[in-house]
Protein backbone atom coordinates (compact mmCIF):
# COMPACT_ATOMS: atom_id res chain seq x y z
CA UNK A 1 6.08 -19.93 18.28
CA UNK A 2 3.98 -19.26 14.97
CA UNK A 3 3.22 -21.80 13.10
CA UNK A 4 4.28 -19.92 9.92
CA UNK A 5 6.94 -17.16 10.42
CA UNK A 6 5.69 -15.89 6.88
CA UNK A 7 2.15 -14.84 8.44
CA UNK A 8 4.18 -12.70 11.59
CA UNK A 9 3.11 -9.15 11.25
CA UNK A 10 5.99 -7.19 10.14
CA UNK A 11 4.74 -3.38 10.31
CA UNK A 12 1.39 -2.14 11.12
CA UNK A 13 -0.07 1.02 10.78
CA UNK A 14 -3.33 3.05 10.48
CA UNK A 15 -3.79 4.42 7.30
CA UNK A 16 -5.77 8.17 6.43
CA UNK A 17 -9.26 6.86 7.56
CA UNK A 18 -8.11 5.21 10.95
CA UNK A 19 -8.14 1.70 9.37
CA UNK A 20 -5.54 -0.58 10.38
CA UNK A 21 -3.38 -1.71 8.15
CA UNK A 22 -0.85 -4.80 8.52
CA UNK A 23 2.22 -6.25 6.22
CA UNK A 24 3.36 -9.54 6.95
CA UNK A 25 6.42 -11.02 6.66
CA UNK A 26 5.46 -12.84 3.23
CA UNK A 27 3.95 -9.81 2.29
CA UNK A 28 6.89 -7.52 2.66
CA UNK A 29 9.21 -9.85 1.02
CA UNK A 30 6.95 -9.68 -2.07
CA UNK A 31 7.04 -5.75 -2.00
CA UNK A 32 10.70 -6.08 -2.15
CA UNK A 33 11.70 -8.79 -5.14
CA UNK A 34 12.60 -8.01 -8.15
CA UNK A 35 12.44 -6.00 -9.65
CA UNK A 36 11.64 -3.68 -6.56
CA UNK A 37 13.99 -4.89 -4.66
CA UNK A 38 14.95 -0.66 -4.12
CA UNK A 39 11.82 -1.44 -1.87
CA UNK A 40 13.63 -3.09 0.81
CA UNK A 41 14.12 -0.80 4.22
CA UNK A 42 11.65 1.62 2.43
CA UNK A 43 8.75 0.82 5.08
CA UNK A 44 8.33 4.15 6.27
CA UNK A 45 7.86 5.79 2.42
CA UNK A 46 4.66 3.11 2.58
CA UNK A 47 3.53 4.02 6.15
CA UNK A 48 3.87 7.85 4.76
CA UNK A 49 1.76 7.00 1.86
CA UNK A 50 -1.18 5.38 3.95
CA UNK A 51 -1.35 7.90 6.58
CA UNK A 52 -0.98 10.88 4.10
CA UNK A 53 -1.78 9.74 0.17
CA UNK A 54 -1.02 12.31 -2.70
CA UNK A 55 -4.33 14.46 -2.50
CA UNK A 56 -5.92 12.81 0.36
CA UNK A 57 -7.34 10.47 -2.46
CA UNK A 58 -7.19 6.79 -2.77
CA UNK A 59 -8.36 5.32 -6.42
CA UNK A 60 -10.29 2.36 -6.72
CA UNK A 61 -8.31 -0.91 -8.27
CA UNK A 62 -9.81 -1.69 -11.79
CA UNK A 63 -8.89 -5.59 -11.66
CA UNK A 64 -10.10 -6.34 -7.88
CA UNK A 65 -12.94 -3.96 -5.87
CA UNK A 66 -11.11 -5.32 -2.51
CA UNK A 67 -8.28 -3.01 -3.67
CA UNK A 68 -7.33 0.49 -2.96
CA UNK A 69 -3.78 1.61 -4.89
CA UNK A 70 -2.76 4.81 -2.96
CA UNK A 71 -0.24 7.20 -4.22
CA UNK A 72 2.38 9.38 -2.18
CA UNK A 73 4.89 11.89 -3.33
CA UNK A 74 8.31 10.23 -2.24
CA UNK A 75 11.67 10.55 -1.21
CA UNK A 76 12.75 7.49 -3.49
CA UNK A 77 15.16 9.24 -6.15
CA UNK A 78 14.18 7.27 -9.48
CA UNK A 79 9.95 8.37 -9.44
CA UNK A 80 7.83 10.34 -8.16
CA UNK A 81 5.13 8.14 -6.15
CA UNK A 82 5.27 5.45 -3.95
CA UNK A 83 1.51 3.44 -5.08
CA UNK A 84 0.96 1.09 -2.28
CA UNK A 85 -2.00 -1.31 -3.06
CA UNK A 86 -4.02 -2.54 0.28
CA UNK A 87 -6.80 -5.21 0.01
CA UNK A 88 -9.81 -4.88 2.35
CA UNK A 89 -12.38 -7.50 3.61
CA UNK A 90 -14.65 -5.97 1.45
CA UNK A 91 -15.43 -3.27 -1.38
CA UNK A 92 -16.02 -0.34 1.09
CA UNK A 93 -12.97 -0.62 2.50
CA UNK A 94 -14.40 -1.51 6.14
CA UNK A 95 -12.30 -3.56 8.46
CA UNK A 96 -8.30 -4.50 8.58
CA UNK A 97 -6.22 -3.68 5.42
CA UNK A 98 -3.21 -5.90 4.14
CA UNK A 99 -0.77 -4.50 1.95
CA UNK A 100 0.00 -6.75 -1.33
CA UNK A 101 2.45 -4.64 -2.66
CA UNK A 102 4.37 -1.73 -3.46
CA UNK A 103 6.56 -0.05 -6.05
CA UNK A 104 7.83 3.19 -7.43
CA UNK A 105 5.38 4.95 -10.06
CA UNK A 106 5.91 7.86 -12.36
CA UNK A 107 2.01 8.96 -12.62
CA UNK A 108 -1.16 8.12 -11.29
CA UNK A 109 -2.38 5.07 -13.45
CA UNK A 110 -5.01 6.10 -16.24
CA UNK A 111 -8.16 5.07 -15.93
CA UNK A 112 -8.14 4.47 -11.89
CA UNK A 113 -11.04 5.74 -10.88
CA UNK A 114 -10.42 8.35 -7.23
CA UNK A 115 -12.84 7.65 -4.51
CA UNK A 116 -13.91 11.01 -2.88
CA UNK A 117 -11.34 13.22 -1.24
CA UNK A 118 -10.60 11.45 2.58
């Protein structure tokens, strides 16, 4: 038995660039308060958006350089992008990913800087 259920992997994936990429319990339950709570049993829109971002592009996160935000065309009726943001063990984005959150977005956030095209 874990010693905290919180830290139990609930979905993992590999994202665009063959990195794996793991939500936790804890993490998932973040993604999904309020007020994004239209998040919950959306996993696969965020698996969609690592494996295949908007433009094969993730952009670089202006308050952390551990983050990537990625952006994917969606399904979800009330925007137009799922923007997943994934923290890496360092700033080039080498080793295991961990998803912090999640949400609906109506645009690509100005002033996020693209890496190259993946």
């Amino acid at each position: 038995m874990l010693d905290d259920p919180g830290k139990a992997v609930h979905f993992e994936t590999m994202d665009h660039g063959k990195r794996r990429i793991i939500c936790t319990v804890l993490d998932w339950e973040h993604v999904c308060r309020k007020p994004h709570e239209y998040m919950e049993g959306e996993e696969q829109e965020v698996i969609d958006a690592l494996a295949k971002p908007d433009h094969g592009i993730r952009h670089f996160d202006s308050d952390n350089p551990l983050r990537r935000r990625i952006y994917y065309k969606t399904n979800i009726p009330k925007k137009c992008y799922v923007k997943v943001v994934v923290e890496f063990q360092d700033d080039k984005c080498i080793g295991d990913g961990r998803i912090i959150t999640a949400y609906e977005a109506n645009n690509i956030k100005d002033g996020e800087k693209p890496e190259l095209k993946i």
